[in-house]
PDB file of N, CA and C in Angstrom:
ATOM      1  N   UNK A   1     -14.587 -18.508  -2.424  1.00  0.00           N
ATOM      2  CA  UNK A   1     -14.877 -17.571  -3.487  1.00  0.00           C
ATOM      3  C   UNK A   1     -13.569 -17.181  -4.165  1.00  0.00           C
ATOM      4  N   UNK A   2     -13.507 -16.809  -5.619  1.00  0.00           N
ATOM      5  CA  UNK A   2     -12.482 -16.575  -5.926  1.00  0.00           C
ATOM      6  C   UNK A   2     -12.774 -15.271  -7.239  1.00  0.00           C
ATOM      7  N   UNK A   3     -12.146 -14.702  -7.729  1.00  0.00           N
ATOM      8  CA  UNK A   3     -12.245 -13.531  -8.747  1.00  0.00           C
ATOM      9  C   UNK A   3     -12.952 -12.192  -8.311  1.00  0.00           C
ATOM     10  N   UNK A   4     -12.997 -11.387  -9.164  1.00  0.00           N
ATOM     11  CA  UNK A   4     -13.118 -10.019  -8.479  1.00  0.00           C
ATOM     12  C   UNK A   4     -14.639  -9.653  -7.829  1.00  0.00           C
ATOM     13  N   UNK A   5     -15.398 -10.859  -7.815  1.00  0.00           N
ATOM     14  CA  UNK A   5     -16.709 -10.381  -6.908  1.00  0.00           C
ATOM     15  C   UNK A   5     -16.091 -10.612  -5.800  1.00  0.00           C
ATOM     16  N   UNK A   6     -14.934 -11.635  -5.273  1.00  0.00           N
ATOM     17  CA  UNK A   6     -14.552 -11.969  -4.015  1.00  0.00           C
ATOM     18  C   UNK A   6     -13.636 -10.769  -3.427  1.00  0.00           C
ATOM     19  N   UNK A   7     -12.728 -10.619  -4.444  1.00  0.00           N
ATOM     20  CA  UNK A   7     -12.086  -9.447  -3.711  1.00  0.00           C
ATOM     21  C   UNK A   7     -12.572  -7.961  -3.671  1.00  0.00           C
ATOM     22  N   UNK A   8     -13.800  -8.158  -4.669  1.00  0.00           N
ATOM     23  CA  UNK A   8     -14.685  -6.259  -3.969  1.00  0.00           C
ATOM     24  C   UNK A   8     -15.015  -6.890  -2.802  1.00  0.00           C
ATOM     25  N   UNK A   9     -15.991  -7.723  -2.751  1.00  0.00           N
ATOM     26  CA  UNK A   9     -16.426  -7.897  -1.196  1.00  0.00           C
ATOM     27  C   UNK A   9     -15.855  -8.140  -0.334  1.00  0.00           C
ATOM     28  N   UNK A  10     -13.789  -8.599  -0.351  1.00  0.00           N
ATOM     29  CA  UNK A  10     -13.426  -8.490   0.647  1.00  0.00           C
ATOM     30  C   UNK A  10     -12.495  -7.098   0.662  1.00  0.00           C
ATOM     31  N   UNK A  11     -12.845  -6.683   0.106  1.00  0.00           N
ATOM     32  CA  UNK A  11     -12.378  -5.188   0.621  1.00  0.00           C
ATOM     33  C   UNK A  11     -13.598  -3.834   1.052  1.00  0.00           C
ATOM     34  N   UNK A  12     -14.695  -4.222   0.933  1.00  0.00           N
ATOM     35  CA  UNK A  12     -15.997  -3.936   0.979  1.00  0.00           C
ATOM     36  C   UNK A  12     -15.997  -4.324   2.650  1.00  0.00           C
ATOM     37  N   UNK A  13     -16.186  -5.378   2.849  1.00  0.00           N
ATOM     38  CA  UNK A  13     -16.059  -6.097   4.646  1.00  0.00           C
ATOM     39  C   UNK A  13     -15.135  -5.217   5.138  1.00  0.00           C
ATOM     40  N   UNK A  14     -13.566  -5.602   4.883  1.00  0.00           N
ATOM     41  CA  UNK A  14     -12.800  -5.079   5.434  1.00  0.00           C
ATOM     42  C   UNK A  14     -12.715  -3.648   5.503  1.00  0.00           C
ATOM     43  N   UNK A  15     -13.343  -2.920   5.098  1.00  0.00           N
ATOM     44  CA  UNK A  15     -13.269  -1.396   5.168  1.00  0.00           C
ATOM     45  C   UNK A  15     -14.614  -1.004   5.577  1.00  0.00           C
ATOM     46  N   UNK A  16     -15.793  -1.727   5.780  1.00  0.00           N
ATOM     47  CA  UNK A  16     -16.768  -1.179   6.703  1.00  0.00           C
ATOM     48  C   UNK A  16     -16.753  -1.616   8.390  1.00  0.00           C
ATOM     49  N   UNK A  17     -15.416  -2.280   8.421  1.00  0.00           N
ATOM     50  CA  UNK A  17     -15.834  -3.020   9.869  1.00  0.00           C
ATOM     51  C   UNK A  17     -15.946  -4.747   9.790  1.00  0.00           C
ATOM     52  N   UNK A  18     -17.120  -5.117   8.979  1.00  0.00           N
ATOM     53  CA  UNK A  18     -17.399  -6.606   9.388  1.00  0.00           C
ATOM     54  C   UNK A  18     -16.242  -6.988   9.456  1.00  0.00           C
ATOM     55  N   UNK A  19     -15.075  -7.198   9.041  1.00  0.00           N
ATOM     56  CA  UNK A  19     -14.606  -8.489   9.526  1.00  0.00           C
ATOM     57  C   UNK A  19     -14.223  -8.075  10.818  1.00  0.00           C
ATOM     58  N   UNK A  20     -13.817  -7.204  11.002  1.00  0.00           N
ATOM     59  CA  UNK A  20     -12.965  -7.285  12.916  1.00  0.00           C
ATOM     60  C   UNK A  20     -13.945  -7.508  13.663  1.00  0.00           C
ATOM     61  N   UNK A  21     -15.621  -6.894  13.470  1.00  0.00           N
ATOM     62  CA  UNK A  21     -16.751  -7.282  14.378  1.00  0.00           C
ATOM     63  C   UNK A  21     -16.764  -8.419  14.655  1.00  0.00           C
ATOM     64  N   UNK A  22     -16.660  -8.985  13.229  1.00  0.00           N
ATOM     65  CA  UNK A  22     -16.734 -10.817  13.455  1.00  0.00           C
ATOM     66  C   UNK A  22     -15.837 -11.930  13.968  1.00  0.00           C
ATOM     67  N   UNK A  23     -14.456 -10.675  13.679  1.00  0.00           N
ATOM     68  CA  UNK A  23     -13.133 -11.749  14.203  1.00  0.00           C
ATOM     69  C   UNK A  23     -12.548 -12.298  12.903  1.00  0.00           C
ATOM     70  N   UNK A  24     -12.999 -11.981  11.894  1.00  0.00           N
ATOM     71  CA  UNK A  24     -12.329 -12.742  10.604  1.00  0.00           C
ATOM     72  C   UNK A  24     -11.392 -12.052  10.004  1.00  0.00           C
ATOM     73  N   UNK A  25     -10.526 -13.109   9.766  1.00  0.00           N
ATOM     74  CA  UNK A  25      -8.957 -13.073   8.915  1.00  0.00           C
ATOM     75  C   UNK A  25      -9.129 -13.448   8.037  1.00  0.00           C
ATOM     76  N   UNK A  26      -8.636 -12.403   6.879  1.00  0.00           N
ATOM     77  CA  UNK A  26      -8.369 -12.237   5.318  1.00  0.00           C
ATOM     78  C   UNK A  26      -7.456 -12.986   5.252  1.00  0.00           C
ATOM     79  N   UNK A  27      -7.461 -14.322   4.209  1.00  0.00           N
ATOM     80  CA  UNK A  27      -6.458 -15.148   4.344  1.00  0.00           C
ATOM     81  C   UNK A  27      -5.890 -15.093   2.481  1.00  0.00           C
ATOM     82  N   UNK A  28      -4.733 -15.559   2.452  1.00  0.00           N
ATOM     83  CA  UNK A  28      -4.780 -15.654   0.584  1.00  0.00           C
ATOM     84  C   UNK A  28      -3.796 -14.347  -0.037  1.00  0.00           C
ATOM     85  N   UNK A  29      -4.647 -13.341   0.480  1.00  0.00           N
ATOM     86  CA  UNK A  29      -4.163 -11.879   0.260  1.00  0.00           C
ATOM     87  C   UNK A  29      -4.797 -10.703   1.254  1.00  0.00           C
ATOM     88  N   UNK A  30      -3.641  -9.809   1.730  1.00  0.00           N
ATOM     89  CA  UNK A  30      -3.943  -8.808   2.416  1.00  0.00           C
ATOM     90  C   UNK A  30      -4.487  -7.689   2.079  1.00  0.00           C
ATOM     91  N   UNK A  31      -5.351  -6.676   2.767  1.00  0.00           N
ATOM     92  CA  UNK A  31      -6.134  -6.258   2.378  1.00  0.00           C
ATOM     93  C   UNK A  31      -5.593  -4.933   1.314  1.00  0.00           C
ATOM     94  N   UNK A  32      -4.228  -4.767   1.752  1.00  0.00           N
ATOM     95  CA  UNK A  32      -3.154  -3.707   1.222  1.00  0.00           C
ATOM     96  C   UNK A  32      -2.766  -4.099  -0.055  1.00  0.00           C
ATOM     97  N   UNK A  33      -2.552  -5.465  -0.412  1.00  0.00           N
ATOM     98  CA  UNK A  33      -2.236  -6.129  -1.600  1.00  0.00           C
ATOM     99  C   UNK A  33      -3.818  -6.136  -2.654  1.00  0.00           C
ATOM    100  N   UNK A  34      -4.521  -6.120  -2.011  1.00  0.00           N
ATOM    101  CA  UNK A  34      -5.521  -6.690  -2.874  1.00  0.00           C
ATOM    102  C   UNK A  34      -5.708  -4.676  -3.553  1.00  0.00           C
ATOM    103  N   UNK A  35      -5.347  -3.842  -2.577  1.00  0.00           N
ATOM    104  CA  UNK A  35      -6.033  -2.746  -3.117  1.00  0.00           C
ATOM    105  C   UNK A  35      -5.192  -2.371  -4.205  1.00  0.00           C
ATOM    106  N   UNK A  36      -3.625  -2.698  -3.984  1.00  0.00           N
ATOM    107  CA  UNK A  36      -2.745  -2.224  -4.857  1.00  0.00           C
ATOM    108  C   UNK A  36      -2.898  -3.170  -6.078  1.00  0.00           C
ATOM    109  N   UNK A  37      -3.525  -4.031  -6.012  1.00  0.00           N
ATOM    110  CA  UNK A  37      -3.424  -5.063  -7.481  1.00  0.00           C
ATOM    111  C   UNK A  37      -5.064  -4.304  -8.390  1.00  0.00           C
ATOM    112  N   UNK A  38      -5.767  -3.629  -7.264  1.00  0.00           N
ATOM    113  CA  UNK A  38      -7.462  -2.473  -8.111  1.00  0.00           C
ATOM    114  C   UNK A  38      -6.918  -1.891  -8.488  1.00  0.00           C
ATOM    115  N   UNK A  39      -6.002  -0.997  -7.891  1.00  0.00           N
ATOM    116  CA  UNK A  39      -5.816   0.630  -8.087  1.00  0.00           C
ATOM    117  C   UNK A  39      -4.688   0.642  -9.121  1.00  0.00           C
ATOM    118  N   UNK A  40      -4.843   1.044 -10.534  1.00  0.00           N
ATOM    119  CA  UNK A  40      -4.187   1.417 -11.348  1.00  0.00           C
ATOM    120  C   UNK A  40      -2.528   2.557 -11.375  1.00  0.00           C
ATOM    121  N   UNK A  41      -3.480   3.494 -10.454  1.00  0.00           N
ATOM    122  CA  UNK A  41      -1.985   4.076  -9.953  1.00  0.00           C
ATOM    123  C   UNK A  41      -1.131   3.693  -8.827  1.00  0.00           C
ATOM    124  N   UNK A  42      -1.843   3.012  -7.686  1.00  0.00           N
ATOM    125  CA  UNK A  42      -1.026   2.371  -6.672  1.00  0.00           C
ATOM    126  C   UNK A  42       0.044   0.814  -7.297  1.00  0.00           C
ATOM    127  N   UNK A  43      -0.916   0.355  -8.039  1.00  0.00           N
ATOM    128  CA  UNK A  43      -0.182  -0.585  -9.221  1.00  0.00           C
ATOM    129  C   UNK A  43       1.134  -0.152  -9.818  1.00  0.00           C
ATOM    130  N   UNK A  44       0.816   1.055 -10.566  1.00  0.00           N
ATOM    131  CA  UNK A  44       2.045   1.694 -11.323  1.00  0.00           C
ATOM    132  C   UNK A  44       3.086   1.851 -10.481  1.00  0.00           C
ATOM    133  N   UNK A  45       2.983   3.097  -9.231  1.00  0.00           N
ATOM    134  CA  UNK A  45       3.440   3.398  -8.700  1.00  0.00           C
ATOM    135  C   UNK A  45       4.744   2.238  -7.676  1.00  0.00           C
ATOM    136  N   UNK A  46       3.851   1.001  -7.270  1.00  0.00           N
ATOM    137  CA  UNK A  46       4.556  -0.194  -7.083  1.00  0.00           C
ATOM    138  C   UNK A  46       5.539  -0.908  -7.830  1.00  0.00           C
ATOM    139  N   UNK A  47       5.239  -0.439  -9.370  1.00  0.00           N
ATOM    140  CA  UNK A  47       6.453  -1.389 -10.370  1.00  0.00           C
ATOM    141  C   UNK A  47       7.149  -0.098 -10.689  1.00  0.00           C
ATOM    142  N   UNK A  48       7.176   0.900 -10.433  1.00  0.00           N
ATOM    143  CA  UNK A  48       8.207   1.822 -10.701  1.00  0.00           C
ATOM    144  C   UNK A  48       9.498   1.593  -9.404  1.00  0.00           C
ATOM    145  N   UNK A  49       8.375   1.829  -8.197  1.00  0.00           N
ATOM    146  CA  UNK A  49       9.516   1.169  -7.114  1.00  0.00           C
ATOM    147  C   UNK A  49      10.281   0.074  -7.196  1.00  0.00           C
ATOM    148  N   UNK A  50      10.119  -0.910  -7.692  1.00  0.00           N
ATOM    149  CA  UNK A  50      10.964  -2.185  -8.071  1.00  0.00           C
ATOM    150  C   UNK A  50      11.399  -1.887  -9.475  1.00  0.00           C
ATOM    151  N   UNK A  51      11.620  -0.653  -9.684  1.00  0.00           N
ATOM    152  CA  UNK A  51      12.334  -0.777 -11.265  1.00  0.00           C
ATOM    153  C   UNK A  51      11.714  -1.043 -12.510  1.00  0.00           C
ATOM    154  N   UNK A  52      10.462  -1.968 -12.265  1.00  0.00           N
ATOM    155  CA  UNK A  52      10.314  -1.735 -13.879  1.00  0.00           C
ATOM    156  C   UNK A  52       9.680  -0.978 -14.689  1.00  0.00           C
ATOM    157  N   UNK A  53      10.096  -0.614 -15.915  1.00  0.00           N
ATOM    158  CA  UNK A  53       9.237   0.090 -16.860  1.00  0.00           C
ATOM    159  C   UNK A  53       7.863  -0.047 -17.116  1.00  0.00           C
ATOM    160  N   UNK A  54       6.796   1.122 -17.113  1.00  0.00           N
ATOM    161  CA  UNK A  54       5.339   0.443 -17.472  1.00  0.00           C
ATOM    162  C   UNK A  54       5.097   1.711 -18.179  1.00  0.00           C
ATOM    163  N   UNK A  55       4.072   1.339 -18.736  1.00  0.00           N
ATOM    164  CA  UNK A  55       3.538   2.133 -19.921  1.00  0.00           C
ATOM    165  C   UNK A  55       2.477   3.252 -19.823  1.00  0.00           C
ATOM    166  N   UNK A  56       2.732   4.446 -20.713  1.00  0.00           N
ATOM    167  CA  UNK A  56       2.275   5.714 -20.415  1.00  0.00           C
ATOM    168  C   UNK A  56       0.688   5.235 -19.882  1.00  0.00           C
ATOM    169  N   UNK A  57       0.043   5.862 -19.733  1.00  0.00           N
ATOM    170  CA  UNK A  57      -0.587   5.381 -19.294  1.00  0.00           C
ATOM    171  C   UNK A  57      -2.529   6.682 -20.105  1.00  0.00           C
ATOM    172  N   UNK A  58      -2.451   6.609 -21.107  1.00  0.00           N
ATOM    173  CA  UNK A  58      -3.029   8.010 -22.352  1.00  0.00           C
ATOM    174  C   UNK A  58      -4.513   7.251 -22.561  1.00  0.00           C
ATOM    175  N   UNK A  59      -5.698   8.247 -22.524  1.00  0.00           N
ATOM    176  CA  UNK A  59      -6.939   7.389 -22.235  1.00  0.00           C
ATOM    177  C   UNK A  59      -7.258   8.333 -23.725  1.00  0.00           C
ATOM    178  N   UNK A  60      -7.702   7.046 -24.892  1.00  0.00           N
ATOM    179  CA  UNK A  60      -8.214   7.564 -26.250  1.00  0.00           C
ATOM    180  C   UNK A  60      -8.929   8.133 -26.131  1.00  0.00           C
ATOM    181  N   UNK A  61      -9.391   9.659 -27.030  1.00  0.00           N
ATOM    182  CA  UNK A  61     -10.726  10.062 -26.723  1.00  0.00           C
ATOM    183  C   UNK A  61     -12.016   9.246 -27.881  1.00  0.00           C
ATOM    184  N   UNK A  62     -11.441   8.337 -28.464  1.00  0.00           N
ATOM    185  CA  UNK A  62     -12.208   7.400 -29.771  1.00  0.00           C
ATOM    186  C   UNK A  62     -12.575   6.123 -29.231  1.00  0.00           C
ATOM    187  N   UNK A  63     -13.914   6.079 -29.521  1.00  0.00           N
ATOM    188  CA  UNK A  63     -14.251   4.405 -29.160  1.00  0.00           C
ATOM    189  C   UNK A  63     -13.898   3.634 -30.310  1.00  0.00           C
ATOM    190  N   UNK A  64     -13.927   2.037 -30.054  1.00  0.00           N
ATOM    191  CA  UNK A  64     -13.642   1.237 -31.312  1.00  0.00           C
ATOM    192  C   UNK A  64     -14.876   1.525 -32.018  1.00  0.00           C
ATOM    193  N   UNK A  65     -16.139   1.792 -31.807  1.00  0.00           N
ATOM    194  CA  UNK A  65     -17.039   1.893 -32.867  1.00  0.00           C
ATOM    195  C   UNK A  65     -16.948   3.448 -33.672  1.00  0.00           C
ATOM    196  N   UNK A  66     -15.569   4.010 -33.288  1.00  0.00           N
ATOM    197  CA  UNK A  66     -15.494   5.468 -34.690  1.00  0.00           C
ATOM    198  C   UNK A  66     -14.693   4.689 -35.575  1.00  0.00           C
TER     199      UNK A  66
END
């Protein structure tokens, strides 16, 4: 499996239990990586630690259809 139905459901498994019940290893990407590449602020927060600049981050209150 590959794209983000694969990685909700493997962070979905991995955080209810199944995989350790089952014995299965998250292979590809860890389960810590996969959350920080969802999470918008754990994201940010990661490229500030390595220095780079990222962008404000301001939610429009206008949809494209005004």
């Amino acid at each position: 499996m590959g794209g983000q139905t694969a990685l909700n459901l493997a962070v979905e498994l991995s955080e209810g239990g199944i995989l350790d019940k089952y014995g299965v290893e998250l292979i590809g990407a860890k389960l810590g990586a996969i959350k920080k590449a969802e999470d918008r602020e754990l994201f940010k927060k990661a490229m500030v630690e390595i220095g780079l600049e990222v962008p404000d981050q301001n939610i429009s209150a206008h949809s494209k259809m005004e």
